[in-house]
Protein backbone atom coordinates (compact mmCIF):
# COMPACT_ATOMS: atom_id res chain seq x y z
CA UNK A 1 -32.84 -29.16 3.49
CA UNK A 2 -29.27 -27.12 3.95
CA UNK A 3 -29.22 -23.76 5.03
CA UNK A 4 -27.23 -23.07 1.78
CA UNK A 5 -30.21 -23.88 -0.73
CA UNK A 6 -31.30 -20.32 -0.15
CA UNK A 7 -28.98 -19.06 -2.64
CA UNK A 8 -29.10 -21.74 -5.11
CA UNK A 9 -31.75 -23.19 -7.51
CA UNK A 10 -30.81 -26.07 -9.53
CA UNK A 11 -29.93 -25.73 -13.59
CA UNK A 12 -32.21 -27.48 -16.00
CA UNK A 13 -30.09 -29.92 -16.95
CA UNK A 14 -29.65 -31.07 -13.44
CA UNK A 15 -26.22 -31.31 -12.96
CA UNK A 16 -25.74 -27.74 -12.19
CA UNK A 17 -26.55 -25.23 -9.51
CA UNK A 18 -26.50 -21.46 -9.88
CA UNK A 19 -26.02 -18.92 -7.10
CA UNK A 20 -28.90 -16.87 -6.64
CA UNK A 21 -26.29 -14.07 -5.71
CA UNK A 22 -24.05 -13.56 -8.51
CA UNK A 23 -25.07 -16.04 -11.16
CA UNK A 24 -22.05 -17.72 -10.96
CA UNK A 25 -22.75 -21.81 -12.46
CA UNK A 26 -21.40 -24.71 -9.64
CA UNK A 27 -21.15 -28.57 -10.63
CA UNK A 28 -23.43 -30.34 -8.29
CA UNK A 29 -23.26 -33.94 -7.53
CA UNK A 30 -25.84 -34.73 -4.57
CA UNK A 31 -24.19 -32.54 -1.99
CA UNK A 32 -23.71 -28.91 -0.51
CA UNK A 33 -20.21 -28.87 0.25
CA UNK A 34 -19.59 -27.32 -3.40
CA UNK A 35 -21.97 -24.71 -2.33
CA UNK A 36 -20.90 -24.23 0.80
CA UNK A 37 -17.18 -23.69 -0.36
CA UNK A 38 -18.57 -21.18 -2.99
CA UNK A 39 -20.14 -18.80 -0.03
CA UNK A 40 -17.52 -19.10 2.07
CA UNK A 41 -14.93 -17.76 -0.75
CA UNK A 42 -17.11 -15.29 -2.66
CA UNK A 43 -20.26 -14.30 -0.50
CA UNK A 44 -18.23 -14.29 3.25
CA UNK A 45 -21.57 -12.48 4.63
CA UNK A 46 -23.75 -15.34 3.59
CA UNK A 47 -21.56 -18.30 5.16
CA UNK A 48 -22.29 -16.56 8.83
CA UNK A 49 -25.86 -16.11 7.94
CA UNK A 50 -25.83 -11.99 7.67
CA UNK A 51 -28.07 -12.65 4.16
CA UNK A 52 -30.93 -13.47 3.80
CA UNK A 53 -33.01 -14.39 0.69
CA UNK A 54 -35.01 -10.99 1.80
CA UNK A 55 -31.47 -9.42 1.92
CA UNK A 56 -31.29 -9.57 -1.90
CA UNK A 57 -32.80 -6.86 -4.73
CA UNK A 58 -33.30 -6.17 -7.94
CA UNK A 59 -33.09 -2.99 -9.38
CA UNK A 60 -35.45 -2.77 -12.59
CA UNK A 61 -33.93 -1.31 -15.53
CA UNK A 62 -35.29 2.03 -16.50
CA UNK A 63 -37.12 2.55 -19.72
CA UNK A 64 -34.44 4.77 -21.41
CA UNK A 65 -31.66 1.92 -20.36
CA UNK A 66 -33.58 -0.54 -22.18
CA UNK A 67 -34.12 1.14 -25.08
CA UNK A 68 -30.39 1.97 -25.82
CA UNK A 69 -28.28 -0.16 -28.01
CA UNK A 70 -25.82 -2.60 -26.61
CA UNK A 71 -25.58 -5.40 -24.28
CA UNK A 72 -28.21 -5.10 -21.62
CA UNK A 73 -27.07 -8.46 -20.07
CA UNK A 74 -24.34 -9.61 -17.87
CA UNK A 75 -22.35 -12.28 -17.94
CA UNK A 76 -21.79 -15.29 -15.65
CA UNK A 77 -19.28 -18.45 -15.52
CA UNK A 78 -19.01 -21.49 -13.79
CA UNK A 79 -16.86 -21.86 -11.00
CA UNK A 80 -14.99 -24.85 -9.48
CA UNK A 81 -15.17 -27.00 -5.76
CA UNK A 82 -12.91 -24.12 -4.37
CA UNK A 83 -14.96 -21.58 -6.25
CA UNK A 84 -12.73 -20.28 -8.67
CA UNK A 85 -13.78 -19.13 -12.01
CA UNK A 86 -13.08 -21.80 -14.86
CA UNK A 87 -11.92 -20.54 -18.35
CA UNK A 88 -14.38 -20.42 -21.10
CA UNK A 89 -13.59 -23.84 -22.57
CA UNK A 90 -14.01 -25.59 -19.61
CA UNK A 91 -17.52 -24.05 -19.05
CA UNK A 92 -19.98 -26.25 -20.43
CA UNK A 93 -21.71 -23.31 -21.43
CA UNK A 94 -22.50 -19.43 -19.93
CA UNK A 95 -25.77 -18.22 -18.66
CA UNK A 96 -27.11 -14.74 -19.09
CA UNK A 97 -28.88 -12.37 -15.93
CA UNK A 98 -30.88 -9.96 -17.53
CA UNK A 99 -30.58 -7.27 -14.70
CA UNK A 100 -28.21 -5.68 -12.45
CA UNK A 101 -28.23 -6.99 -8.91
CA UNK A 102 -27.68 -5.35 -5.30
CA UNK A 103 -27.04 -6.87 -2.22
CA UNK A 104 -28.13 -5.04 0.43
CA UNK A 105 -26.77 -6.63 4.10
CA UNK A 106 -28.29 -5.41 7.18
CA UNK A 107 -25.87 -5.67 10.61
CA UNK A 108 -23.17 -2.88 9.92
CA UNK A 109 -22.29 -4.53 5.84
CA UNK A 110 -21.92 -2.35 3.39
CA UNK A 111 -23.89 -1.94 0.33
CA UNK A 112 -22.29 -3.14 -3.35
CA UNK A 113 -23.07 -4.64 -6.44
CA UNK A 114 -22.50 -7.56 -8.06
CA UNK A 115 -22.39 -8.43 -11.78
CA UNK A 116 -21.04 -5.26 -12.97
CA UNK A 117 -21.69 -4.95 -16.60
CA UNK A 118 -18.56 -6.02 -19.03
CA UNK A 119 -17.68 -5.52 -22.77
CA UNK A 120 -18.79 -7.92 -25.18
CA UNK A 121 -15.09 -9.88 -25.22
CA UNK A 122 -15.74 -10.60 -21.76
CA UNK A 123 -16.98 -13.16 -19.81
CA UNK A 124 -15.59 -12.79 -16.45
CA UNK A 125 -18.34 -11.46 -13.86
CA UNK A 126 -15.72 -9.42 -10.83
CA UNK A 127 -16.71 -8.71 -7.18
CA UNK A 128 -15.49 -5.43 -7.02
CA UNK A 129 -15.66 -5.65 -3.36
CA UNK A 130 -15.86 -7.68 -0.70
CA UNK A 131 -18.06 -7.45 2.44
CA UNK A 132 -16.28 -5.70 4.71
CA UNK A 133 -17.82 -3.92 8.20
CA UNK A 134 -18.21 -0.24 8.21
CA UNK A 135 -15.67 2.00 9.07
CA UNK A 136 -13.38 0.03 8.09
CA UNK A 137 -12.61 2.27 4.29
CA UNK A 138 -12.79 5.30 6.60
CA UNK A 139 -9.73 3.77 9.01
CA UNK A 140 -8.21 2.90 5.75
CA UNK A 141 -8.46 6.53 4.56
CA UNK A 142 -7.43 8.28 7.78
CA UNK A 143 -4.22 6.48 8.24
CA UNK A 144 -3.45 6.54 4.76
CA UNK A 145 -3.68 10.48 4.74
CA UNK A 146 -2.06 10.62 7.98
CA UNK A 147 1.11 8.39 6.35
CA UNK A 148 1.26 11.24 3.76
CA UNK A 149 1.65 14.17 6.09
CA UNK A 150 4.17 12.16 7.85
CA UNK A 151 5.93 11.82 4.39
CA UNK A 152 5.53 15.37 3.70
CA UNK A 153 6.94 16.62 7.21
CA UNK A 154 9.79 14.64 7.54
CA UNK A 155 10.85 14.53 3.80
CA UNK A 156 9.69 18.55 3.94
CA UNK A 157 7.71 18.67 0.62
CA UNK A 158 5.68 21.19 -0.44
CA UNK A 159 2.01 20.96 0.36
CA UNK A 160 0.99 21.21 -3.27
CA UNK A 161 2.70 17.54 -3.89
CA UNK A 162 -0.53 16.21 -3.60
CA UNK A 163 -1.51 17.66 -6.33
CA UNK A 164 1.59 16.33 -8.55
CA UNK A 165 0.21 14.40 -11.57
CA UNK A 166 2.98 11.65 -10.42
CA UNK A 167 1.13 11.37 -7.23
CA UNK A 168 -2.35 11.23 -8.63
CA UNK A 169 -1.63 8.56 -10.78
CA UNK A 170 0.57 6.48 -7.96
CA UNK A 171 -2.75 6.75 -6.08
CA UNK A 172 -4.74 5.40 -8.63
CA UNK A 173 -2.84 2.71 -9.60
CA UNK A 174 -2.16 1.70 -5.88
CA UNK A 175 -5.19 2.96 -4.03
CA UNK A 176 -8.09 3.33 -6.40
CA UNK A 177 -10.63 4.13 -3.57
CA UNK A 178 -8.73 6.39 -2.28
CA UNK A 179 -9.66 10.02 -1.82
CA UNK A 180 -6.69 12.37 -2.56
CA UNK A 181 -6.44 15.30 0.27
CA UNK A 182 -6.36 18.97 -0.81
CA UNK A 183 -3.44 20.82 0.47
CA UNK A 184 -5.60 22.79 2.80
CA UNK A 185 -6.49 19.77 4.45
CA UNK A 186 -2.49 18.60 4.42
CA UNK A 187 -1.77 22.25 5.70
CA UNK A 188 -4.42 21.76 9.09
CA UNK A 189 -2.89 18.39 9.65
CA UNK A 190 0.70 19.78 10.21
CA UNK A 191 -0.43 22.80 11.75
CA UNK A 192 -2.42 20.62 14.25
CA UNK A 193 0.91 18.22 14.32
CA UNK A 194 3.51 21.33 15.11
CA UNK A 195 1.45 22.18 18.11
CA UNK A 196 1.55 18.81 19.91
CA UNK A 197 5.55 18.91 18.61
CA UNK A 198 6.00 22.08 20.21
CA UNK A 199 4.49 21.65 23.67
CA UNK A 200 6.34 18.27 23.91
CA UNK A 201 9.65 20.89 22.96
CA UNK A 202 8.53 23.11 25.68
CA UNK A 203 8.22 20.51 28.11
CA UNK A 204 11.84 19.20 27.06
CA UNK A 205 13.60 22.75 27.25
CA UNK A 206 11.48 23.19 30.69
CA UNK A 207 14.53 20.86 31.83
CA UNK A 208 17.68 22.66 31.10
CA UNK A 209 18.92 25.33 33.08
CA UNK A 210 21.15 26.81 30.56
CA UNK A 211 20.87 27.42 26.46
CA UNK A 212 22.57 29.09 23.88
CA UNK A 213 20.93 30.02 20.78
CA UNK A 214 22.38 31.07 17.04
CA UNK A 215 19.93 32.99 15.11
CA UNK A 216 20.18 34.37 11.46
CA UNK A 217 18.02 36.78 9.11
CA UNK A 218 17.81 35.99 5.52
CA UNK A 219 15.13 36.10 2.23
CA UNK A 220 13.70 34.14 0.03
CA UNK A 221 14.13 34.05 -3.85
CA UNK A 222 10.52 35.82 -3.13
CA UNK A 223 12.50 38.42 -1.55
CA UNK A 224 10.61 37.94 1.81
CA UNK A 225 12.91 38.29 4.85
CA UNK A 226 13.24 35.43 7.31
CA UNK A 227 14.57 35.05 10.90
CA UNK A 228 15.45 31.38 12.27
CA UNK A 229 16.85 30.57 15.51
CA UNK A 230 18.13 27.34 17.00
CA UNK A 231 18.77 26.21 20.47
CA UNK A 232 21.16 23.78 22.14
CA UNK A 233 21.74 22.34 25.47
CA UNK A 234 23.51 19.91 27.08
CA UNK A 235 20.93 17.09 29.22
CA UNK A 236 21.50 15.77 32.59
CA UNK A 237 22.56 12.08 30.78
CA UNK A 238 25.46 14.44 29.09
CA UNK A 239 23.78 14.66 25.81
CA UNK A 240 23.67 17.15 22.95
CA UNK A 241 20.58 18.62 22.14
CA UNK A 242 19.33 20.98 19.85
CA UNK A 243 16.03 22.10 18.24
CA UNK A 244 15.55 24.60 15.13
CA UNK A 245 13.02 26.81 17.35
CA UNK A 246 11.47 28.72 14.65
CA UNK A 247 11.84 30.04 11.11
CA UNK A 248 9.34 32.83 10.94
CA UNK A 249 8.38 35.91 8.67
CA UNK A 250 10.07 39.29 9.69
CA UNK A 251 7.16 41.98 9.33
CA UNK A 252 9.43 44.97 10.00
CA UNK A 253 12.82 46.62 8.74
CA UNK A 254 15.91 44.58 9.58
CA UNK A 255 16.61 47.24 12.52
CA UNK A 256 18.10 46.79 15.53
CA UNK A 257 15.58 47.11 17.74
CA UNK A 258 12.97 45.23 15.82
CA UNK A 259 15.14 42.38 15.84
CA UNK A 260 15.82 42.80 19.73
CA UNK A 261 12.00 42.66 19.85
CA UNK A 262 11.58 39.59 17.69
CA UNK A 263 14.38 37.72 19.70
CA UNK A 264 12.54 38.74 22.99
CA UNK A 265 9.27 37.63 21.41
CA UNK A 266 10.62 34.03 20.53
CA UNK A 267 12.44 33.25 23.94
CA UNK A 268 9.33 34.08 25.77
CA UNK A 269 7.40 32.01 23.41
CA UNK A 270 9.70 28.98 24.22
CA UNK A 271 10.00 29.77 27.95
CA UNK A 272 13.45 30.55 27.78
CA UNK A 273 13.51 33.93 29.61
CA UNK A 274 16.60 33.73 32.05
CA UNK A 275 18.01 30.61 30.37
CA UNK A 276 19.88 32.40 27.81
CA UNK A 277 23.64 32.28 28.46
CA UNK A 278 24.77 33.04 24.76
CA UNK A 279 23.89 33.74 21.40
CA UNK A 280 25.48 33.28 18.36
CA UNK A 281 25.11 35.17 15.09
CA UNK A 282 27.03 37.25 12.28
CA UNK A 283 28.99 40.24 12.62
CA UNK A 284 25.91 42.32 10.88
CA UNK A 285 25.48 45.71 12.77
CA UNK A 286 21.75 45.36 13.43
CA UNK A 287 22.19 41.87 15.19
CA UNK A 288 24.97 42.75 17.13
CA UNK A 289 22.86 45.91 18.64
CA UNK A 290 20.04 43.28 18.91
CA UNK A 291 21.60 41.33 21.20
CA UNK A 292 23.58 43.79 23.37
């Protein structure tokens, strides 16, 4: 007898099977091949042989389930040679399970259920998933999350547009399973991103033997006072180059000397000590005492 009678048992009337896995209804006429196309296209674990009859449970309903109103049955349809669900008018007629049913696969499968339970208008029984090895909805997650801090870098959003309702509901719509990142988490993910971004900067500036920078203090509609500086440098191939060093908080008073400090502070951090052949900047008194 074929391996595939496992999941089957014939229909009373004999000219149907029914898959011991999701109830779906197949026509049988003498052979397996109707079967075997149904496994391969809906139950991909048990066409390699990772299920077993042993593989499948029931889970009993509970006492207070039972005794609430409504349907306590699910639905199930009959399907077609390449296993595709028929309409209701070409189903001779639909069969009722009586419980909820788990597949539980052994070798690295994930757990789901099957026969999910539907409104009374509905007939259709949906696979909400397929079998898929683990890991793989973590990968999916991880590079998914690491796409939006990509986004959010080079488009420079701010870190609470993850919590946008727009975004929410893109995510739902496009990737239900998908766990939305708080910003904290988006915020660790750049902060581990600008450190590999910097040393590679480092590295690149390591090169030149000459820079100028222009630097400029500033504030915020928050009133908090800024100081940016940016570099450039000519390469060995006769290239242009220039990187925005750093945009950083200024603690102290606008002073001369503070700012000489600061400047000294961010050259050193950048390795740039000796390298400095110019600077550029506005005609503000404190600057230009900064940098004599």
């Amino acid at each position: 007898m074929s391996d595939c009678w496992k999941y089957f048992k014939k229909a009373e009337n004999k000219l149907h099977v029914i898959c011991s896995l999701c109830k779906c209804k197949l026509k049988y006429t003498n052979g397996t091949s109707n079967m075997w196309n149904h496994l391969k296209n809906r139950h991909i674990a048990a066409k390699s042989g990772k299920l077993s009859q042993h593989s499948i449970q029931k889970k009993p309903l509970s006492d207070a389930a039972s005794s609430q109103p409504g349907p306590s049955h699910f639905h199930s349809q009959e399907i077609d040679v390449a296993g595709h669900c028929l309409s209701e008018s070409e189903s001779s007629h639909i069969s009722l399970a009586s419980e909820t049913e788990f597949i539980e696969t052994n070798n690295d499968l994930t757990s789901i259920s099957l026969c999910e339970s539907t409104s009374t208008s509905s007939s259709v029984t949906q696979i909400d998933q397929i079998f898929l090895p683990k890991g793989t909805a973590l990968k999916k997650q991880e590079t998914t999350t690491n796409a939006i801090v990509n986004m959010i870098i080079k488009d420079m959003l701010p870190l609470s547009f993850v919590e946008g309702v727009g975004f929410i509901e893109f995510i739902k719509k496009t990737i239900p399973s998908y766990k939305i990142p708080c910003r904290n988490t988006i915020k660790n993910r750049i902060s581990v991103i600008y450190d590999v971004e910097k040393q590679k900067i480092i590295s690149e500036v390591g090169k030149f033997d000459w820079v100028s920078l222009t630097t400029d203090c500033w504030s915020s509609r928050n009133n908090e006072s800024y100081i940016t500086v940016t570099m450039y440098a000519i390469s060995a191939e006769w290239k242009h180059v220039n990187y925005t060093l750093t945009t950083e908080v200024m603690e102290d008073r606008h002073t001369g000397e503070n700012l000489r400090r600061k400047m000294e502070e961010i050259i050193s951090t950048w390795n740039l000590s000796g390298k400095v052949c110019a600077v550029v900047h506005d005609n503000a008194v404190n600057i230009v005492s900064a940098i004599k």
